[in-house]
C-alpha atoms as a PDB file:
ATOM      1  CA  UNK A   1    -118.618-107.079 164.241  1.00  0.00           C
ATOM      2  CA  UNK A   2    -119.739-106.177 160.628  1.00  0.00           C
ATOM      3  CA  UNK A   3    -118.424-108.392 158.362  1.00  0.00           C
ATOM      4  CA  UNK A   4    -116.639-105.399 156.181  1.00  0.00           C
ATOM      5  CA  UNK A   5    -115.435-103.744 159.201  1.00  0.00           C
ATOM      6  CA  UNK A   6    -111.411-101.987 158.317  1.00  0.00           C
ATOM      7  CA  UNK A   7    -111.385-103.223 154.421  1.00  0.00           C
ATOM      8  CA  UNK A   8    -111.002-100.866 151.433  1.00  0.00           C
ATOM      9  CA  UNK A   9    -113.350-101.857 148.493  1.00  0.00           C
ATOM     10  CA  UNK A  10    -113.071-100.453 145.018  1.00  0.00           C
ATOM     11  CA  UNK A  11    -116.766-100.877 143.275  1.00  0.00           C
ATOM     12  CA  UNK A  12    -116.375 -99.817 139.450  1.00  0.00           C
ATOM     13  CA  UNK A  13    -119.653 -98.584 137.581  1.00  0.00           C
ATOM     14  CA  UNK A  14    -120.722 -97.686 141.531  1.00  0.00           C
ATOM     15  CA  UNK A  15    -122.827 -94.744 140.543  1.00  0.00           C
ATOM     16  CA  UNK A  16    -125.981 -96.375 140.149  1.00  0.00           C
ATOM     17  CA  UNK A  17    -127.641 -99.766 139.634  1.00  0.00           C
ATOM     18  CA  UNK A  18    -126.578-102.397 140.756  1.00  0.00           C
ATOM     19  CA  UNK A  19    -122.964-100.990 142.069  1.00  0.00           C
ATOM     20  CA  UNK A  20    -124.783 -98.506 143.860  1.00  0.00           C
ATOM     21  CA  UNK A  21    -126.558-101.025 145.732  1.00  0.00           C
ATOM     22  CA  UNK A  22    -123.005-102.951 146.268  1.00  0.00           C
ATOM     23  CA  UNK A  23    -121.606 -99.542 147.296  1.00  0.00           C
ATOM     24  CA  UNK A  24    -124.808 -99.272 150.048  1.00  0.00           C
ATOM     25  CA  UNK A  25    -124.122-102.922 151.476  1.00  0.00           C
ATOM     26  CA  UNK A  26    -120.321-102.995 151.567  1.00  0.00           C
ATOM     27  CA  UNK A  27    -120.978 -99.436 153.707  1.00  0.00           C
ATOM     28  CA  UNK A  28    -123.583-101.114 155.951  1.00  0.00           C
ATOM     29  CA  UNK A  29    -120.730-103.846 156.564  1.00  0.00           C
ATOM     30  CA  UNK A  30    -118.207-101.383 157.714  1.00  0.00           C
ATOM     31  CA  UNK A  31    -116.207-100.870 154.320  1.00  0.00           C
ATOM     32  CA  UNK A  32    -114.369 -98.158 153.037  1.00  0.00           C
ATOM     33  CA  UNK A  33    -115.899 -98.121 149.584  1.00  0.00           C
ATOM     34  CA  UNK A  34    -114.481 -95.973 146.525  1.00  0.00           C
ATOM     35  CA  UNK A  35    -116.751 -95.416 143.585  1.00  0.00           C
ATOM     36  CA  UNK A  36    -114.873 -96.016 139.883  1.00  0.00           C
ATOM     37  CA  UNK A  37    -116.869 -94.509 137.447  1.00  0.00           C
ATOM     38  CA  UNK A  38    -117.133 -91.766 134.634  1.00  0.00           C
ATOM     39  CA  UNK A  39    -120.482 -90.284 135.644  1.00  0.00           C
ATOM     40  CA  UNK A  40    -119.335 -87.961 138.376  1.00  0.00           C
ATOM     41  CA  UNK A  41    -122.869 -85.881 139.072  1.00  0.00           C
ATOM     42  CA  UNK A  42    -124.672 -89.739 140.084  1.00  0.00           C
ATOM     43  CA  UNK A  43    -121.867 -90.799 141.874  1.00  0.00           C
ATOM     44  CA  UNK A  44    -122.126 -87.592 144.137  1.00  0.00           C
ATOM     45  CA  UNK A  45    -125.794 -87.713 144.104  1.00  0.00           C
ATOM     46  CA  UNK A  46    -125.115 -91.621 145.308  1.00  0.00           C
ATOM     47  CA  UNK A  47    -122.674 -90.785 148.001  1.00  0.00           C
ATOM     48  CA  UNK A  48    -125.114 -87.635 149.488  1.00  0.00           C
ATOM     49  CA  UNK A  49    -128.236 -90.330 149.473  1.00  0.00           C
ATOM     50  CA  UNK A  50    -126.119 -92.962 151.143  1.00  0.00           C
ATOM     51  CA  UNK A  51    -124.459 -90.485 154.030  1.00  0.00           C
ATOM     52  CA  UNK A  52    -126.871 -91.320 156.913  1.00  0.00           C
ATOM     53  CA  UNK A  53    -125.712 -94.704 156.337  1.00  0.00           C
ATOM     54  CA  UNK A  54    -121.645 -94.019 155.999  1.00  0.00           C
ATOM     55  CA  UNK A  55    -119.126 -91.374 155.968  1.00  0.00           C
ATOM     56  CA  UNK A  56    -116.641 -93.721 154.659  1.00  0.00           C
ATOM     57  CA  UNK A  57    -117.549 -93.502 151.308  1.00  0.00           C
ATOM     58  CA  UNK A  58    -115.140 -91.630 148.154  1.00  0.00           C
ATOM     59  CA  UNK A  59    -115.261 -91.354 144.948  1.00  0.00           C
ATOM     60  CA  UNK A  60    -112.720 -91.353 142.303  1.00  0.00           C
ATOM     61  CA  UNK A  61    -113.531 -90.307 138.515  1.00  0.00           C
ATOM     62  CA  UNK A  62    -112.323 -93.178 136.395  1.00  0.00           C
ATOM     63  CA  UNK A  63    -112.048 -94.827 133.314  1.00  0.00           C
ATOM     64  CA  UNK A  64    -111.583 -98.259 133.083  1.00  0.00           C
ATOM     65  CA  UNK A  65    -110.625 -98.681 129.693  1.00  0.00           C
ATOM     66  CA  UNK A  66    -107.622 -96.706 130.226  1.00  0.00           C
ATOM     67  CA  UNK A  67    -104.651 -98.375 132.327  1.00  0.00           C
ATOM     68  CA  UNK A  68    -103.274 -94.845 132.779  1.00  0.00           C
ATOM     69  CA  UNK A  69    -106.722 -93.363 134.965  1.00  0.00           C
ATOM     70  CA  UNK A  70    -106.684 -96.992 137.052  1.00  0.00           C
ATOM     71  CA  UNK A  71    -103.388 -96.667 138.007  1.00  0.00           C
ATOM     72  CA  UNK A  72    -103.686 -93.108 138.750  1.00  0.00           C
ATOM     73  CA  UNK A  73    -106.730 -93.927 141.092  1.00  0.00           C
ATOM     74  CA  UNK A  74    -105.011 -96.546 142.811  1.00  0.00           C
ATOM     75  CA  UNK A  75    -101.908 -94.990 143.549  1.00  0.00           C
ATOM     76  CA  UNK A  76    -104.286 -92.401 145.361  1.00  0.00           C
ATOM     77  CA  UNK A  77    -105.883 -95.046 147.292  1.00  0.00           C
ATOM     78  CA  UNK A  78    -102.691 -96.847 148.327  1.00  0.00           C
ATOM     79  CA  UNK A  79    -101.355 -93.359 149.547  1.00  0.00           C
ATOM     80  CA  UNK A  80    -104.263 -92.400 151.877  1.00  0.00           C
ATOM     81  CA  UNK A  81    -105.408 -96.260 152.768  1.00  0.00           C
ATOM     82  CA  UNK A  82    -101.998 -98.070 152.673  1.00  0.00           C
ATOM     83  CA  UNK A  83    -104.092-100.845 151.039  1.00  0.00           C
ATOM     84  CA  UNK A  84    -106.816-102.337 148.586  1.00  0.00           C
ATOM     85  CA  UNK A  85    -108.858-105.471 149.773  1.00  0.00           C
ATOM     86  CA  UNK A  86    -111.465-105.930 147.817  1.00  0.00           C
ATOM     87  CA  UNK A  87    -112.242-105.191 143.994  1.00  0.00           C
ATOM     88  CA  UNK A  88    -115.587-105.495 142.524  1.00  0.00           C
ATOM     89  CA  UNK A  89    -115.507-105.483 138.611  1.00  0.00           C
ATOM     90  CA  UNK A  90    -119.094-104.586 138.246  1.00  0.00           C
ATOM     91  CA  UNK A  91    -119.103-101.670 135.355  1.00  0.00           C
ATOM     92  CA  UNK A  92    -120.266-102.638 132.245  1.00  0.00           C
ATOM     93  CA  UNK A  93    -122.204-101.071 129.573  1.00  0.00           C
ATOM     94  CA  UNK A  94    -124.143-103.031 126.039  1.00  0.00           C
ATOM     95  CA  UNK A  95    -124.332-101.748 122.806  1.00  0.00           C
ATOM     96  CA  UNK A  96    -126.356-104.293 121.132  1.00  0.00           C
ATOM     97  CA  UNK A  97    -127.388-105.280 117.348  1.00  0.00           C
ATOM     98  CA  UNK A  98    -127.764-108.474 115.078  1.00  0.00           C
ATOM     99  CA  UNK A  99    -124.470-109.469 114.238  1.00  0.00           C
ATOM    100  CA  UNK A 100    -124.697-108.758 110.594  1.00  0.00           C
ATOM    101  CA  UNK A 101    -125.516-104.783 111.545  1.00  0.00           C
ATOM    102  CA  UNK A 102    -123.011-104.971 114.483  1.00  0.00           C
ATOM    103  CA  UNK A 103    -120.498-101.896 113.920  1.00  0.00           C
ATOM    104  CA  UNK A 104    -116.833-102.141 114.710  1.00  0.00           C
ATOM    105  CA  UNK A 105    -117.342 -99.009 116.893  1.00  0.00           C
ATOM    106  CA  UNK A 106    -120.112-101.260 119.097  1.00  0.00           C
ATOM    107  CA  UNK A 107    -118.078-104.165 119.301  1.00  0.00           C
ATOM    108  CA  UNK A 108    -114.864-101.977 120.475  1.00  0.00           C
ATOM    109  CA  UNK A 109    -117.212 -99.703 122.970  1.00  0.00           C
ATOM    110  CA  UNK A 110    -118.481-103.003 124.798  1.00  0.00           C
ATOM    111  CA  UNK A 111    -115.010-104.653 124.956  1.00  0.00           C
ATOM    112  CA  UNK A 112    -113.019-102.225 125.689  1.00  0.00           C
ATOM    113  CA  UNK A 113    -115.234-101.417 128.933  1.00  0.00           C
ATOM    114  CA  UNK A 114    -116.355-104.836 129.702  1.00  0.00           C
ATOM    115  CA  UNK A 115    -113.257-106.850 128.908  1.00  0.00           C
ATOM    116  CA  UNK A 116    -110.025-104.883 128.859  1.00  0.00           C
ATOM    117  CA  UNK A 117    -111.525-102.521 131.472  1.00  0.00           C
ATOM    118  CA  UNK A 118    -112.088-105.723 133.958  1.00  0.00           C
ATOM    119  CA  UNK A 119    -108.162-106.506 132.738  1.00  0.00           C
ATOM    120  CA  UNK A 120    -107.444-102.468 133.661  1.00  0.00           C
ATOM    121  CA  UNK A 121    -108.719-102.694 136.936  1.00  0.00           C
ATOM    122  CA  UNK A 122    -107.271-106.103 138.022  1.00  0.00           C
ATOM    123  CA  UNK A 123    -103.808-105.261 136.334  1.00  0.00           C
ATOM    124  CA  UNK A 124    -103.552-102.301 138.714  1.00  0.00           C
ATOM    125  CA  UNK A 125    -104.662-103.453 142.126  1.00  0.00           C
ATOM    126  CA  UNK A 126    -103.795-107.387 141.874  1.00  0.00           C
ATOM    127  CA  UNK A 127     -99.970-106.206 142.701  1.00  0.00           C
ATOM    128  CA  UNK A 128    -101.715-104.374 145.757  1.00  0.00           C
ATOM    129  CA  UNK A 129    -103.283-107.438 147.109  1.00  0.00           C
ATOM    130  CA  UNK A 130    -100.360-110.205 146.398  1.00  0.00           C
ATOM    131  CA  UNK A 131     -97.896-107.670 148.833  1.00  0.00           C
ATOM    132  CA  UNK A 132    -100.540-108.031 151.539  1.00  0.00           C
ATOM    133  CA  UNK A 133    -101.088-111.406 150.646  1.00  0.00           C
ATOM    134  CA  UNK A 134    -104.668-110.869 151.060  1.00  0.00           C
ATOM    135  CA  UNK A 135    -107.502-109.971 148.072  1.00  0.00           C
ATOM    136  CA  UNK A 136    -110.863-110.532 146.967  1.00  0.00           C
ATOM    137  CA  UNK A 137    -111.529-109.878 143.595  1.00  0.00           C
ATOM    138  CA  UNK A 138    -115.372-110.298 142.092  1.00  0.00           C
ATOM    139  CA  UNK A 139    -115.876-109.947 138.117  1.00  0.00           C
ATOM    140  CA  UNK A 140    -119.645-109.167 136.512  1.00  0.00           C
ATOM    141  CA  UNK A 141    -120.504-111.787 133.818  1.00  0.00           C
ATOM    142  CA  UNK A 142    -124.025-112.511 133.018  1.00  0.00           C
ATOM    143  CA  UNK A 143    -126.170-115.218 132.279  1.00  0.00           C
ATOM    144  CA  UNK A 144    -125.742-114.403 128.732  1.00  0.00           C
ATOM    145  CA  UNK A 145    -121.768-114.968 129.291  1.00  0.00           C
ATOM    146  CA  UNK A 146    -123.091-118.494 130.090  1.00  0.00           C
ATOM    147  CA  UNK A 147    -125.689-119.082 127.206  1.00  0.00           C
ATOM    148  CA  UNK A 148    -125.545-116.625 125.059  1.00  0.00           C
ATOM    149  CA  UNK A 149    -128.401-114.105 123.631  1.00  0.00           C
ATOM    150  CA  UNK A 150    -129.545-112.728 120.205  1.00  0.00           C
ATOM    151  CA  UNK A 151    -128.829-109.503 119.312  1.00  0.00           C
ATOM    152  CA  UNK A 152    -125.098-109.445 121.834  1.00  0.00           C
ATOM    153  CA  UNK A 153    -121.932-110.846 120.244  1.00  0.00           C
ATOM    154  CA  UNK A 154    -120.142-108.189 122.064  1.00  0.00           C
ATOM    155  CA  UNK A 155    -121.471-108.305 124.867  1.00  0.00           C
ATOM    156  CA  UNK A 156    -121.734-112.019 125.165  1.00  0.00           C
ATOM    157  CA  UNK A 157    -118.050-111.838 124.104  1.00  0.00           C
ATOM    158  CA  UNK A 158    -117.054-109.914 126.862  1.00  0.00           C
ATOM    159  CA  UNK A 159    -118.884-111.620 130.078  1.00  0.00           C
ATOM    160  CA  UNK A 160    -118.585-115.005 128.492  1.00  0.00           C
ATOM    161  CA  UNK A 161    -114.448-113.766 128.343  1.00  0.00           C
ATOM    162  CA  UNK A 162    -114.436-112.705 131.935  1.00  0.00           C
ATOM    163  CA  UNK A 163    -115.658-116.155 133.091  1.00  0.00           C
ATOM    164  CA  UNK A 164    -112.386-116.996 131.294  1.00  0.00           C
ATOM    165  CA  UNK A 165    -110.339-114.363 132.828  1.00  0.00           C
ATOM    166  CA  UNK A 166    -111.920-115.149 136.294  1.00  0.00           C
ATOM    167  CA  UNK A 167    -110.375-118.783 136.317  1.00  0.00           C
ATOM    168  CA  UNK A 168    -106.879-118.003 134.920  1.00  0.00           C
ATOM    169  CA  UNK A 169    -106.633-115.632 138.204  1.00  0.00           C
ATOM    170  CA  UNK A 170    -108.311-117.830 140.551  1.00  0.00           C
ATOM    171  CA  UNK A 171    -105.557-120.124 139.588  1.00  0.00           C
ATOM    172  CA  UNK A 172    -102.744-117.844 138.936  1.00  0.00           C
ATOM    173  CA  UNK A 173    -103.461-115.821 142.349  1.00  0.00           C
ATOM    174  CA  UNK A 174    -105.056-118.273 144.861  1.00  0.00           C
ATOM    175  CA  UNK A 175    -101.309-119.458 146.881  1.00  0.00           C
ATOM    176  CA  UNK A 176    -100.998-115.269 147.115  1.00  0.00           C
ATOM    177  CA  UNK A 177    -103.718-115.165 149.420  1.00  0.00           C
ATOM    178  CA  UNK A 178    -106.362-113.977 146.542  1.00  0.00           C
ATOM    179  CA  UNK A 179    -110.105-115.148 145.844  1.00  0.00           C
ATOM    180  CA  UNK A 180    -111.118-114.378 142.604  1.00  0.00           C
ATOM    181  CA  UNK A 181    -114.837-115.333 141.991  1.00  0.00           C
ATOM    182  CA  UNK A 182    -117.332-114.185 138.790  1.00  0.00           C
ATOM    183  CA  UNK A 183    -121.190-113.501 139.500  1.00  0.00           C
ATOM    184  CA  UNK A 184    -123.400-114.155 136.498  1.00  0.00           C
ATOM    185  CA  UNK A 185    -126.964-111.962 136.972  1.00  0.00           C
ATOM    186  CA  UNK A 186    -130.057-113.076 135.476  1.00  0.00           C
ATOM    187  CA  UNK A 187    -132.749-110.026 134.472  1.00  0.00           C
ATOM    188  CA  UNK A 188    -132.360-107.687 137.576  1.00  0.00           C
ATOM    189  CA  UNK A 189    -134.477-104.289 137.850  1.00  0.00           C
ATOM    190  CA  UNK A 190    -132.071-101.471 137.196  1.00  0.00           C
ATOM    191  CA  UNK A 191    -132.379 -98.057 135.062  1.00  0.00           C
ATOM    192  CA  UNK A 192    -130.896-100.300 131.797  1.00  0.00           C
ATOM    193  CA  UNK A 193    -134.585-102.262 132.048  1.00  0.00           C
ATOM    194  CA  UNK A 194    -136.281 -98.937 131.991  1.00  0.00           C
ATOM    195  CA  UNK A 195    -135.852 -98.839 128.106  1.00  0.00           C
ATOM    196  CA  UNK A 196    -137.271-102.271 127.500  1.00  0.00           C
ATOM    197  CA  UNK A 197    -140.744-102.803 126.258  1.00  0.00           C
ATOM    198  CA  UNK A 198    -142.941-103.963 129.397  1.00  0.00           C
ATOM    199  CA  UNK A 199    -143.922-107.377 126.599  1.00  0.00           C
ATOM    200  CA  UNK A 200    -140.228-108.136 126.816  1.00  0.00           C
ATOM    201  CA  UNK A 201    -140.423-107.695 130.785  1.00  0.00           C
ATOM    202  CA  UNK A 202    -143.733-109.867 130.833  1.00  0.00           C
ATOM    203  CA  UNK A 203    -141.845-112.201 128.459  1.00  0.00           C
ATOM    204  CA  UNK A 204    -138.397-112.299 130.964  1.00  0.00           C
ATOM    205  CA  UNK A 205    -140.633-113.336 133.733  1.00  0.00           C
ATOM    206  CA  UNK A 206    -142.706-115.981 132.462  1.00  0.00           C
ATOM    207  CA  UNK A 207    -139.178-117.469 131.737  1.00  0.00           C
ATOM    208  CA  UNK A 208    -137.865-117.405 135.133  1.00  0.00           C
ATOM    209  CA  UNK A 209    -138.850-119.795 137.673  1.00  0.00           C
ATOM    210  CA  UNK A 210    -139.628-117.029 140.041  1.00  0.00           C
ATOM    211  CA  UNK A 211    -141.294-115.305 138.042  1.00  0.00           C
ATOM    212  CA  UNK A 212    -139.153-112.138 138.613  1.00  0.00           C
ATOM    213  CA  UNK A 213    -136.821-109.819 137.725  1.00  0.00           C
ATOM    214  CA  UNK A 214    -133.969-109.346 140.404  1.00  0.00           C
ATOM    215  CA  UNK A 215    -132.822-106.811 142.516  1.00  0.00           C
ATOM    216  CA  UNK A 216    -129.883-105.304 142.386  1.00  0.00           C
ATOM    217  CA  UNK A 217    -129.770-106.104 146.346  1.00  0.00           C
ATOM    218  CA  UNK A 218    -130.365-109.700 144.896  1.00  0.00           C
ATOM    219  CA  UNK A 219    -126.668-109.566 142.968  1.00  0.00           C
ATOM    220  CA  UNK A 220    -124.427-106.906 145.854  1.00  0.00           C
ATOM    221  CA  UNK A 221    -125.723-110.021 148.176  1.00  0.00           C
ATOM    222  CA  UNK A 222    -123.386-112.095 146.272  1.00  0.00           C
ATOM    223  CA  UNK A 223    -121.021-110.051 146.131  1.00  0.00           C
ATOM    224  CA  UNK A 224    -120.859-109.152 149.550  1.00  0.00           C
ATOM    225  CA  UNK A 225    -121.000-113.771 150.096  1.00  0.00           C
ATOM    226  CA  UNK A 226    -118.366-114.233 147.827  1.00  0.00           C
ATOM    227  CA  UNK A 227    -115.729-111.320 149.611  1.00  0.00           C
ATOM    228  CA  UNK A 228    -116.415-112.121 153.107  1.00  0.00           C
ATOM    229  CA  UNK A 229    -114.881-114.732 155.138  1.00  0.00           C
ATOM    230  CA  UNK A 230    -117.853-117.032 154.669  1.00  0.00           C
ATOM    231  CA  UNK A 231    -116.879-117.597 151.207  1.00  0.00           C
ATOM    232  CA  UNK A 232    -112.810-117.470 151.954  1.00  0.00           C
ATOM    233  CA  UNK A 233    -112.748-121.544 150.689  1.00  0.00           C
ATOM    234  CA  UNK A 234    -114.317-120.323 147.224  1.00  0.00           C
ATOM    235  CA  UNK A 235    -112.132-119.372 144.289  1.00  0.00           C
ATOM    236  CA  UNK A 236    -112.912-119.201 140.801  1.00  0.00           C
ATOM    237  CA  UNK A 237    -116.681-120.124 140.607  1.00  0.00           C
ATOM    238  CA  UNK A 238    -119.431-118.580 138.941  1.00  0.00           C
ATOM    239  CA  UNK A 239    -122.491-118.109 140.732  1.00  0.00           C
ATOM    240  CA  UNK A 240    -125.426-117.321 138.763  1.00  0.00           C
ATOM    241  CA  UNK A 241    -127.968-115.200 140.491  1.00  0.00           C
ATOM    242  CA  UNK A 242    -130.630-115.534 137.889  1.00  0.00           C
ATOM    243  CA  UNK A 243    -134.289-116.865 139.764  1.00  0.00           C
ATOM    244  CA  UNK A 244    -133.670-119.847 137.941  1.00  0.00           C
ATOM    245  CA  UNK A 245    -133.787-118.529 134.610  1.00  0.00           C
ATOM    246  CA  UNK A 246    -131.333-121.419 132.936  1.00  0.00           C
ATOM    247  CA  UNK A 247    -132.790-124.532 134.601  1.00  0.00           C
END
């Protein structure tokens, strides 16, 4: 039996990267998977490239920074699945600068995705999970949440605050039957990387044990550990997926 086989999974940010790749393996493992995200043309092109693979795949147009499209979305899903199992906070989006040139508008666009729209997302479908008494819920630091990087006090600010937010609920939600985990990647090989000067990529993988830059396979692994029953004992870890990088 596939180890997904009958659960509904919400991936946000699903479109591409390294939620597309979650979206791929929670489908290979028998999931219903929804797409969350705002760019509807690669989610479509996603869910046409993944067909051969399963026909149980939707997407819904959301944005996570507002409480009003989450809650919209899940009502949908809760009317045609009856249920939400698993929730995979992955979107996430960086806006970075020195601190001292750091605009108000770049530290509100990174928290307001990253933070409050991990807060949206969990708000809305944690209710869903405690009346089934059953949930897995995965959140998307970094290893930057962990140790911090020049050039990202939002950012840092946000993943560093969802290793926060990750224990509260692992506490608050664990006797209702709910996992709630955080995954912290390292450097992985997605279309953000693309804009980075091959010296810095040279640079990234001298620094990593490895010597490597991840896959995004290398991070939906986890998530797909940390929400199966392999993982049901775990609650409110953080498992860094990083080749090393902070040894």
């Amino acid at each position: 039996m596939k180890r997904l086989e009958n659960k509904i999974a919400v991936i946000t940010g699903g479109a591409q990267g390294i939620g597309k790749a979650a979206v791929k393996k929670f489908a290979q493992e028998g999931a219903t998977v929804v797409i969350w995200d705002v760019n509807e043309e690669k989610a479509n092109a996603a869910i046409k490239e993944l067909k051969g693979i399963s026909e149980k795949i939707e997407f819904q147009k959301v944005n996570v920074t507002s409480l009003v499209s989450v809650t919209d979305a899940v009502n949908k899903i809760v009317e045609k699945h009856k249920r939400i199992d698993i929730l995979i906070n992955n979107a996430g989006i960086t806006r970075d600068a020195s601190f001292l040139k750091m605009t108000e508008e770049q530290w509100k666009q990174v928290i307001d995705v990253n933070l409050t729209g991990v807060f949206n997302c969990t708000k809305a479908i944690a209710p869903i999970m405690v009346e089934n008494k059953f949930g897995r819920i995965v959140n998307t630091s970094s290893v930057v949440g962990l140790y911090g990087n020049f050039g990202q006090t939002n950012y840092v600010a946000s993943k560093s605050g969802i290793i926060g937010m990750t224990k509260v609920w692992a506490r608050e939600l664990g006797r209702k039957g709910i996992n709630v985990n955080a995954v912290a990647p390292g450097f992985i090989a997605t279309e953000m990387v693309d804009t980075v000067p091959e010296k810095i990529i040279e640079m990234l993988k001298e620094k990593t044990p490895l010597g490597k830059l991840g896959d995004p396979e290398d991070i939906a692994n986890a998530y797909l550990f940390l929400v199966s029953d392999e993982a049901k004992y775990i609650t409110g870890i953080v498992l860094s997926v990083d080749g090393g990088l902070v040894l």
